[in-house]
C-alpha atoms as a PDB file:
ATOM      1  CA  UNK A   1     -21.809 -72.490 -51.569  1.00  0.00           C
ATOM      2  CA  UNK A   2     -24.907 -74.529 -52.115  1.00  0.00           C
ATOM      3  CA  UNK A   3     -27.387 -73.045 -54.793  1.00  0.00           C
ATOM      4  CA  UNK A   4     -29.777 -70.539 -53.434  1.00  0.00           C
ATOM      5  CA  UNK A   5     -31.843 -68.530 -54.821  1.00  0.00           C
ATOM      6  CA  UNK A   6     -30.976 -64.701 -54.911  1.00  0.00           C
ATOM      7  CA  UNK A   7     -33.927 -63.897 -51.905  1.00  0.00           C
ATOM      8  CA  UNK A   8     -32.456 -66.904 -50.105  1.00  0.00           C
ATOM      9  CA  UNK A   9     -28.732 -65.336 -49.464  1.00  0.00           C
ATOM     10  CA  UNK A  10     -29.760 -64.010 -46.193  1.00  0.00           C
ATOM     11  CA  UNK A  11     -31.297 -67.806 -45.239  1.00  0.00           C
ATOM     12  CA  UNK A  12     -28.691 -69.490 -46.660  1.00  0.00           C
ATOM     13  CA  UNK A  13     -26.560 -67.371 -44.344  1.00  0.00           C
ATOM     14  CA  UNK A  14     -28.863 -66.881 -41.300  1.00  0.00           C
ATOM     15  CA  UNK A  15     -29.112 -71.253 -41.720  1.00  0.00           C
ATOM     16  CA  UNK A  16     -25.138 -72.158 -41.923  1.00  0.00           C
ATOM     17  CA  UNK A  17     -23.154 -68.958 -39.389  1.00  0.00           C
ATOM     18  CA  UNK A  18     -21.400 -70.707 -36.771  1.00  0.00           C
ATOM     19  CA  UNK A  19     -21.302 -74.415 -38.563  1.00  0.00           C
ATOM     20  CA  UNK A  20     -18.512 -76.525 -37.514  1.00  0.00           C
ATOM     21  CA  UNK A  21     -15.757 -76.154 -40.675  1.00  0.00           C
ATOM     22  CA  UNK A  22     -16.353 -79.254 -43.385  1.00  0.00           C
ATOM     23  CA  UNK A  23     -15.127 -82.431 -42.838  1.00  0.00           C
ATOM     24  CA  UNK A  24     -13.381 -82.646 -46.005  1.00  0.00           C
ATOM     25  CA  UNK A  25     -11.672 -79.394 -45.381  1.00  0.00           C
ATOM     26  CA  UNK A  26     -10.135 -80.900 -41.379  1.00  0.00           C
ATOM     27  CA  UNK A  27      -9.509 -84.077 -43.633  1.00  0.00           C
ATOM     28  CA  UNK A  28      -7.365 -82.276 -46.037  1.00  0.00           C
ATOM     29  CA  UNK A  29      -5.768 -80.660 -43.442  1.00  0.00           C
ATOM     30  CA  UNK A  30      -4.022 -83.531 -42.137  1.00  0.00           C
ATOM     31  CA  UNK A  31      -2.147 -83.466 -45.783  1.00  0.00           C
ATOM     32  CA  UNK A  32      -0.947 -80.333 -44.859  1.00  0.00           C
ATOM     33  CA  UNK A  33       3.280 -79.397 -45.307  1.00  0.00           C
ATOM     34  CA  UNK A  34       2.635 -75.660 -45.076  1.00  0.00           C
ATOM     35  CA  UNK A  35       0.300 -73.045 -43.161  1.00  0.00           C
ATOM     36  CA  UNK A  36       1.251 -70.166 -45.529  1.00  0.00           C
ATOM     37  CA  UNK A  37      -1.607 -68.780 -47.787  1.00  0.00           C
ATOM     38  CA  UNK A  38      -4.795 -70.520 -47.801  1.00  0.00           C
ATOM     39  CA  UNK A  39      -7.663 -69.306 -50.444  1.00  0.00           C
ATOM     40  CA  UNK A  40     -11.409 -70.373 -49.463  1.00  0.00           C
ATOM     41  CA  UNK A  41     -13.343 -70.412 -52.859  1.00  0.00           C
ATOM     42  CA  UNK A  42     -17.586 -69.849 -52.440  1.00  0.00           C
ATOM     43  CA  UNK A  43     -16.573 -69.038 -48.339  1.00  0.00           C
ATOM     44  CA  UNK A  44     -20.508 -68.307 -47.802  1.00  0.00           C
ATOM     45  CA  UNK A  45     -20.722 -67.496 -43.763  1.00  0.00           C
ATOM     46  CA  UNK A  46     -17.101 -68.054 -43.902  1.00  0.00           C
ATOM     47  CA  UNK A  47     -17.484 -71.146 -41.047  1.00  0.00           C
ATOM     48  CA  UNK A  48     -14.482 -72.552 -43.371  1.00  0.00           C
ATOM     49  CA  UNK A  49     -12.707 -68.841 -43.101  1.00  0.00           C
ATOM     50  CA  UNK A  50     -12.575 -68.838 -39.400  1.00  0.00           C
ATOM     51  CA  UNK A  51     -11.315 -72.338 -38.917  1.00  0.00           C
ATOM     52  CA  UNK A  52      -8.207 -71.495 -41.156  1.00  0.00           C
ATOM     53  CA  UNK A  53      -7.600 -68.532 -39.365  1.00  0.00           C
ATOM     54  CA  UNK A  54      -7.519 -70.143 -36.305  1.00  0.00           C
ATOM     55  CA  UNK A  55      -5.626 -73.273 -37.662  1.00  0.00           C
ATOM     56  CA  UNK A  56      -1.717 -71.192 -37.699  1.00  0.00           C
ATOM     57  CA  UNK A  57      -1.804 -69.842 -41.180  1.00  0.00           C
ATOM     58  CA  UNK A  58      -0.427 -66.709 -42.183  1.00  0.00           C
ATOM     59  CA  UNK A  59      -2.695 -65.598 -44.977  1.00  0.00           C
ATOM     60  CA  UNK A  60      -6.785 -67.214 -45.586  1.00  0.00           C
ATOM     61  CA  UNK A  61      -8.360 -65.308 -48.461  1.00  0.00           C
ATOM     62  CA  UNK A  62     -11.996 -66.044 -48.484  1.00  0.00           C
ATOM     63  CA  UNK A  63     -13.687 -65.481 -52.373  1.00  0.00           C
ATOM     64  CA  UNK A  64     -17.540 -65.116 -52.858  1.00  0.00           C
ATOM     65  CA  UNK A  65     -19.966 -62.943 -55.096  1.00  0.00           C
ATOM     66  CA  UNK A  66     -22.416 -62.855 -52.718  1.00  0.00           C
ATOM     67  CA  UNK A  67     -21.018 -60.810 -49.641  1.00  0.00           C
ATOM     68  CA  UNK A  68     -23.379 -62.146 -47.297  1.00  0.00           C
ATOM     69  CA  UNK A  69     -21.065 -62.471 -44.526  1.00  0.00           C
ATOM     70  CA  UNK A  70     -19.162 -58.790 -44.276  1.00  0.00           C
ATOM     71  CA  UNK A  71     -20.226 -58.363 -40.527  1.00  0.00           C
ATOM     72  CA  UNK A  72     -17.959 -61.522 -39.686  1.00  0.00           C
ATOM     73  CA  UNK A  73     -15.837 -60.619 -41.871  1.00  0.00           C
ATOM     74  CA  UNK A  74     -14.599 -57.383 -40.155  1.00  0.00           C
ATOM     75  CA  UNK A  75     -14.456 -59.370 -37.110  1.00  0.00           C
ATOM     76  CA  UNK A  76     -11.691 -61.602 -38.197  1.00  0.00           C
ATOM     77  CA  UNK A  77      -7.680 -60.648 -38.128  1.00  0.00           C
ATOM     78  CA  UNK A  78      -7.057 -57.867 -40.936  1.00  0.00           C
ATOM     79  CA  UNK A  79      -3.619 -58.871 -40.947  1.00  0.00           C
ATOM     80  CA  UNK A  80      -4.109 -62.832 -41.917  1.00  0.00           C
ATOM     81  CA  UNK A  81      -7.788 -62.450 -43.168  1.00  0.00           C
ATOM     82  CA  UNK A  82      -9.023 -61.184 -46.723  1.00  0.00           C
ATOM     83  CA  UNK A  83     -12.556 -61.314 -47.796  1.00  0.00           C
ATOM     84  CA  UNK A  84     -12.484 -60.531 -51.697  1.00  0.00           C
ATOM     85  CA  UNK A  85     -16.113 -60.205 -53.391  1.00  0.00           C
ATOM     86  CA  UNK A  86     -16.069 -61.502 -56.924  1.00  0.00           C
ATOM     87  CA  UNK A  87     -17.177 -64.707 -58.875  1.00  0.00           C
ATOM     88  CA  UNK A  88     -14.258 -67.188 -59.767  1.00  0.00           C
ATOM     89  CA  UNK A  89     -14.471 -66.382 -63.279  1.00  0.00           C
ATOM     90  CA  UNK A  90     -13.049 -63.015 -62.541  1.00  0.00           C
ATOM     91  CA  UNK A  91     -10.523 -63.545 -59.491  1.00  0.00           C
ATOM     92  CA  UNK A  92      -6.749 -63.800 -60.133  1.00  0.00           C
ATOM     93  CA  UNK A  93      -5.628 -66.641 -59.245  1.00  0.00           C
ATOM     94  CA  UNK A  94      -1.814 -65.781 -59.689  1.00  0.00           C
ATOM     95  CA  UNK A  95       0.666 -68.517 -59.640  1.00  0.00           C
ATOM     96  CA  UNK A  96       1.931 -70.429 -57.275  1.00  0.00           C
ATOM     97  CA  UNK A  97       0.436 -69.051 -54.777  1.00  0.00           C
ATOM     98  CA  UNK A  98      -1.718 -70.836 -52.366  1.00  0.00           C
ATOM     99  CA  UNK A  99      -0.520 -73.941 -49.999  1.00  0.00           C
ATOM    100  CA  UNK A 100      -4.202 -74.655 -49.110  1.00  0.00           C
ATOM    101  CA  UNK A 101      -7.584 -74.477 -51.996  1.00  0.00           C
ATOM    102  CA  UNK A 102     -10.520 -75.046 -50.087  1.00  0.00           C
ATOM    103  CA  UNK A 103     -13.733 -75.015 -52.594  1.00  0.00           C
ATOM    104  CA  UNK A 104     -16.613 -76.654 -50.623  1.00  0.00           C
ATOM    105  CA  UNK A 105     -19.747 -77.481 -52.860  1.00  0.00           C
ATOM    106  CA  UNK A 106     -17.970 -74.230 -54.688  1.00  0.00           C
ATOM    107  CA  UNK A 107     -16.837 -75.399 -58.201  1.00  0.00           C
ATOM    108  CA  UNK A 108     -20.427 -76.375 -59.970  1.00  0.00           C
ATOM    109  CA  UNK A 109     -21.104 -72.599 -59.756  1.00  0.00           C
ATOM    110  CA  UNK A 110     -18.656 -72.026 -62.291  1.00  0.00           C
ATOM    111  CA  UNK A 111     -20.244 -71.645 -65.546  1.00  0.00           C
ATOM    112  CA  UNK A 112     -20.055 -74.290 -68.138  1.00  0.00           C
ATOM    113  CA  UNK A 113     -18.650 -71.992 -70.723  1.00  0.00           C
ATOM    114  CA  UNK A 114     -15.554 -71.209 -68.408  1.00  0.00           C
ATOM    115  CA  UNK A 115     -15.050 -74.166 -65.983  1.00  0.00           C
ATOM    116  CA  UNK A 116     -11.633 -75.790 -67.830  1.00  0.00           C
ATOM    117  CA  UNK A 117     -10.183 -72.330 -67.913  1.00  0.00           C
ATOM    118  CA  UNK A 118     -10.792 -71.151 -64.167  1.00  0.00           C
ATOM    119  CA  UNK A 119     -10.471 -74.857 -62.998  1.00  0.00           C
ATOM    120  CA  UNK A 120      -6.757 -74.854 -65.040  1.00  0.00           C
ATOM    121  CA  UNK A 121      -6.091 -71.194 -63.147  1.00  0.00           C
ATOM    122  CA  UNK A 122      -7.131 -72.925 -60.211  1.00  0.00           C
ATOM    123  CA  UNK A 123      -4.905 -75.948 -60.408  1.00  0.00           C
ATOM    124  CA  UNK A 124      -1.753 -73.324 -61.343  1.00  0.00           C
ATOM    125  CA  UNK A 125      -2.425 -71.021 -58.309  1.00  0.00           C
ATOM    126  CA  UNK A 126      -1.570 -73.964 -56.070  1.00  0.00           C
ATOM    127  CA  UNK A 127       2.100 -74.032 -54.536  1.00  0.00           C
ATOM    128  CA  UNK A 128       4.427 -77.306 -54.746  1.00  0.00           C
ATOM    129  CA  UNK A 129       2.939 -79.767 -52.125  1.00  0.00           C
ATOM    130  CA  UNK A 130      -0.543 -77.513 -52.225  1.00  0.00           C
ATOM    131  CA  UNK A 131      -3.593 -79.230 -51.634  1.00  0.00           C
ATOM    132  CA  UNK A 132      -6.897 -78.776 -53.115  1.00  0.00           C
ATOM    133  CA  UNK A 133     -10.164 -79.852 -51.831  1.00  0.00           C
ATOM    134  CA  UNK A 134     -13.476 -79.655 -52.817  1.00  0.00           C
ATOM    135  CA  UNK A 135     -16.315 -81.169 -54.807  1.00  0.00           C
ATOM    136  CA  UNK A 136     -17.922 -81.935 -58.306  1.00  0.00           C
ATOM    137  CA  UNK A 137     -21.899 -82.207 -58.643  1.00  0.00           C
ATOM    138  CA  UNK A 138     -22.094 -85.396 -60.964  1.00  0.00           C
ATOM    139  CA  UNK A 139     -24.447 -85.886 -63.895  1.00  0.00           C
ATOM    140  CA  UNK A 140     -26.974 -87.638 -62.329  1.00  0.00           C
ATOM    141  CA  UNK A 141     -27.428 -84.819 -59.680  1.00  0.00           C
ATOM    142  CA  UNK A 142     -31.495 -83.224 -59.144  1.00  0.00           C
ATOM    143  CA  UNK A 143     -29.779 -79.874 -60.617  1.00  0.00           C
ATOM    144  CA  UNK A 144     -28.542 -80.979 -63.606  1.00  0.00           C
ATOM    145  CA  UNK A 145     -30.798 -79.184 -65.742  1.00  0.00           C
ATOM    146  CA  UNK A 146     -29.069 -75.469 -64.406  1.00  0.00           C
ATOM    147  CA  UNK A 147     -27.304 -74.049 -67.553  1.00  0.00           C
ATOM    148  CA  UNK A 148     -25.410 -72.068 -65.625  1.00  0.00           C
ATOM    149  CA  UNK A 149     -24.027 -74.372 -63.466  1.00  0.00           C
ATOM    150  CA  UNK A 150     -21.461 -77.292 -64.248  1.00  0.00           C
ATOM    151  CA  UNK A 151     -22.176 -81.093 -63.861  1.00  0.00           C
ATOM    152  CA  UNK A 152     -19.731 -83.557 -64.663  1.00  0.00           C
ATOM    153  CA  UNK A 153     -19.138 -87.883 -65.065  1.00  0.00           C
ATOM    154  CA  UNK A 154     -17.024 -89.632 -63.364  1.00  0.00           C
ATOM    155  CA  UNK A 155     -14.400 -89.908 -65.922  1.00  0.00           C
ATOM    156  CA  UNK A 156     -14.715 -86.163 -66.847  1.00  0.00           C
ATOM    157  CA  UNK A 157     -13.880 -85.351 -62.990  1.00  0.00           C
ATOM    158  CA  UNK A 158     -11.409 -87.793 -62.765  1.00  0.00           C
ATOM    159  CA  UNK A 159      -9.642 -86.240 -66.060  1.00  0.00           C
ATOM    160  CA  UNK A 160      -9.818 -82.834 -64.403  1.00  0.00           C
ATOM    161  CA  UNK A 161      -8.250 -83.870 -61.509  1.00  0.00           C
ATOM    162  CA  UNK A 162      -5.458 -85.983 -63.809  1.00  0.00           C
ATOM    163  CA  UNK A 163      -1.755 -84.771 -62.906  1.00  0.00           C
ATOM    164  CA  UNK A 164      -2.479 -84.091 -59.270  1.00  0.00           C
ATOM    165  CA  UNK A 165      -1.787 -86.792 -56.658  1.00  0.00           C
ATOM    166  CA  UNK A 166      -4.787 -88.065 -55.452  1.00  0.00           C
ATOM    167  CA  UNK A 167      -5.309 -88.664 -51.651  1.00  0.00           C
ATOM    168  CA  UNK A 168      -8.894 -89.187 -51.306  1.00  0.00           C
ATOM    169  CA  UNK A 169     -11.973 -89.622 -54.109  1.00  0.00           C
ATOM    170  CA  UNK A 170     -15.166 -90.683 -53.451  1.00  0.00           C
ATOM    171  CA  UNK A 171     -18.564 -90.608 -54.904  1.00  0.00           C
ATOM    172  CA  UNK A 172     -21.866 -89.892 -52.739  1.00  0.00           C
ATOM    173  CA  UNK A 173     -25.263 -90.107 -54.592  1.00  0.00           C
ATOM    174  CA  UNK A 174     -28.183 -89.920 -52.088  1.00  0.00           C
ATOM    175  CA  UNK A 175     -31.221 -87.712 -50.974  1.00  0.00           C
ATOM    176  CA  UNK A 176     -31.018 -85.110 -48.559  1.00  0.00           C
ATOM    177  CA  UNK A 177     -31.609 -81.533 -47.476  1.00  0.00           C
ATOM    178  CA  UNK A 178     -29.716 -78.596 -48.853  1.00  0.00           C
ATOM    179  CA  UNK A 179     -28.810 -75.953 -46.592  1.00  0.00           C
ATOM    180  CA  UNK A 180     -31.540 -74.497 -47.012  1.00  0.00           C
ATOM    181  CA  UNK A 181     -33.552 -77.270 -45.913  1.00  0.00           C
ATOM    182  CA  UNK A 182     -35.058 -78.342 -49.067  1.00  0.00           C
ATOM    183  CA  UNK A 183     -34.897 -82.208 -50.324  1.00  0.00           C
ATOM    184  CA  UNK A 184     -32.493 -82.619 -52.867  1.00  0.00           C
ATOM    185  CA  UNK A 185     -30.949 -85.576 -54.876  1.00  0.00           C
ATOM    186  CA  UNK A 186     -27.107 -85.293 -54.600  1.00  0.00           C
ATOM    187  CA  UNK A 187     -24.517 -86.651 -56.871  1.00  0.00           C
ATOM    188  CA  UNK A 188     -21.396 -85.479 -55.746  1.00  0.00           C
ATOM    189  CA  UNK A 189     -17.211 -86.268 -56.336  1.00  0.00           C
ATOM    190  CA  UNK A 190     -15.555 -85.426 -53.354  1.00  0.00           C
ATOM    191  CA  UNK A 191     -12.215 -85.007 -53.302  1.00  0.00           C
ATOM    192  CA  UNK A 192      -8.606 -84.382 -51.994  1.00  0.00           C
ATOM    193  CA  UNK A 193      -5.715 -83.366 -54.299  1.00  0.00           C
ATOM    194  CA  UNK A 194      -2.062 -82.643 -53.907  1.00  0.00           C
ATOM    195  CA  UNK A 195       0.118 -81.150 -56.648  1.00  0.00           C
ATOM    196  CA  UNK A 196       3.638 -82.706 -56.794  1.00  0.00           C
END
């Protein structure tokens, strides 16, 4: 979810219900073997969420600490459709679990201190043939300065990313408006990952 401040939630949610899902997300898609579980890390007005649900699989777990979007929520499929309030620093990710990782401008809000260690639990919740998409905010990013976010070179997000197949990387660095509306100058990995 992109960085809001804690009086902004309800913007942040009242400006992005109803979005189309991310591009990179119908991207990875296409990678796609299986529609079993599919876990949707920093799901915000869960516009991601829905689009799984509707997309065949059996299971979508959506994951944010902010539950900004319960009344949607309870509209979706109890049967395929979890919404689980909790940062990713304390969600189990058990093993070999999840077919699908969907983490759209989700990962930087892990903290520093515990990024390697939630990003590894990540990596081993993924299934055989799982894919993994999301994004990295680079070092050159306007937010850099957050201590409690994580920023990251190229080579350090290319390392982290090291052992997975890669099926699409690519590096944006521009100006433009957050959610939110405010200007903001992005430095962003996105990427596409399949674990063999």
């Amino acid at each position: 979810m992109e960085r809001a401040k804690p009086a902004t939630w309800k913007d942040y949610f009242e400006r992005t219900k109803g979005r189309p899902p991310r591009k990179l997300l119908v991207t990875a898609l296409g990678f796609l073997k299986n529609r079993g579980q599919a876990l949707d890390l920093g799901s915000g007005a869960l516009n991601d969420s829905a689009y799984l649900v509707t997309e065949g699989f059996k299971h979508v777990t959506a994951v944010d600490k902010i539950p900004v979007a319960k009344e949607i929520a309870e509209m979706l499929p109890k049967d395929v459709f979890n919404y689980v309030i909790s940062s990713f620093e304390n969600f189990n990710f058990t093993k070999d679990t999840y077919d699908l990782i969907n983490a759209q401008y989700a990962l930087p809000f892990i903290s520093p201190k515990r990024f390697s260690e939630v990003f590894a639990a990540i990596i081993d919740s993924l299934k055989t043939d799982g894919i993994f998409t999301g994004q990295f905010f680079g070092d050159r990013d306007e937010w850099k300065n957050d201590t409690a976010m994580t920023f990251v070179t190229r080579a350090l997000a290319e390392e982290y990313i090291k052992g997975l197949t890669v099926l699409s990387f690519t590096e944006e660095e521009r100006d433009k408006e957050t959610a939110l509306g405010e200007m903001k100058h992005w430095h962003v990995f996105h990427f596409i990952v399949c674990k063999k």
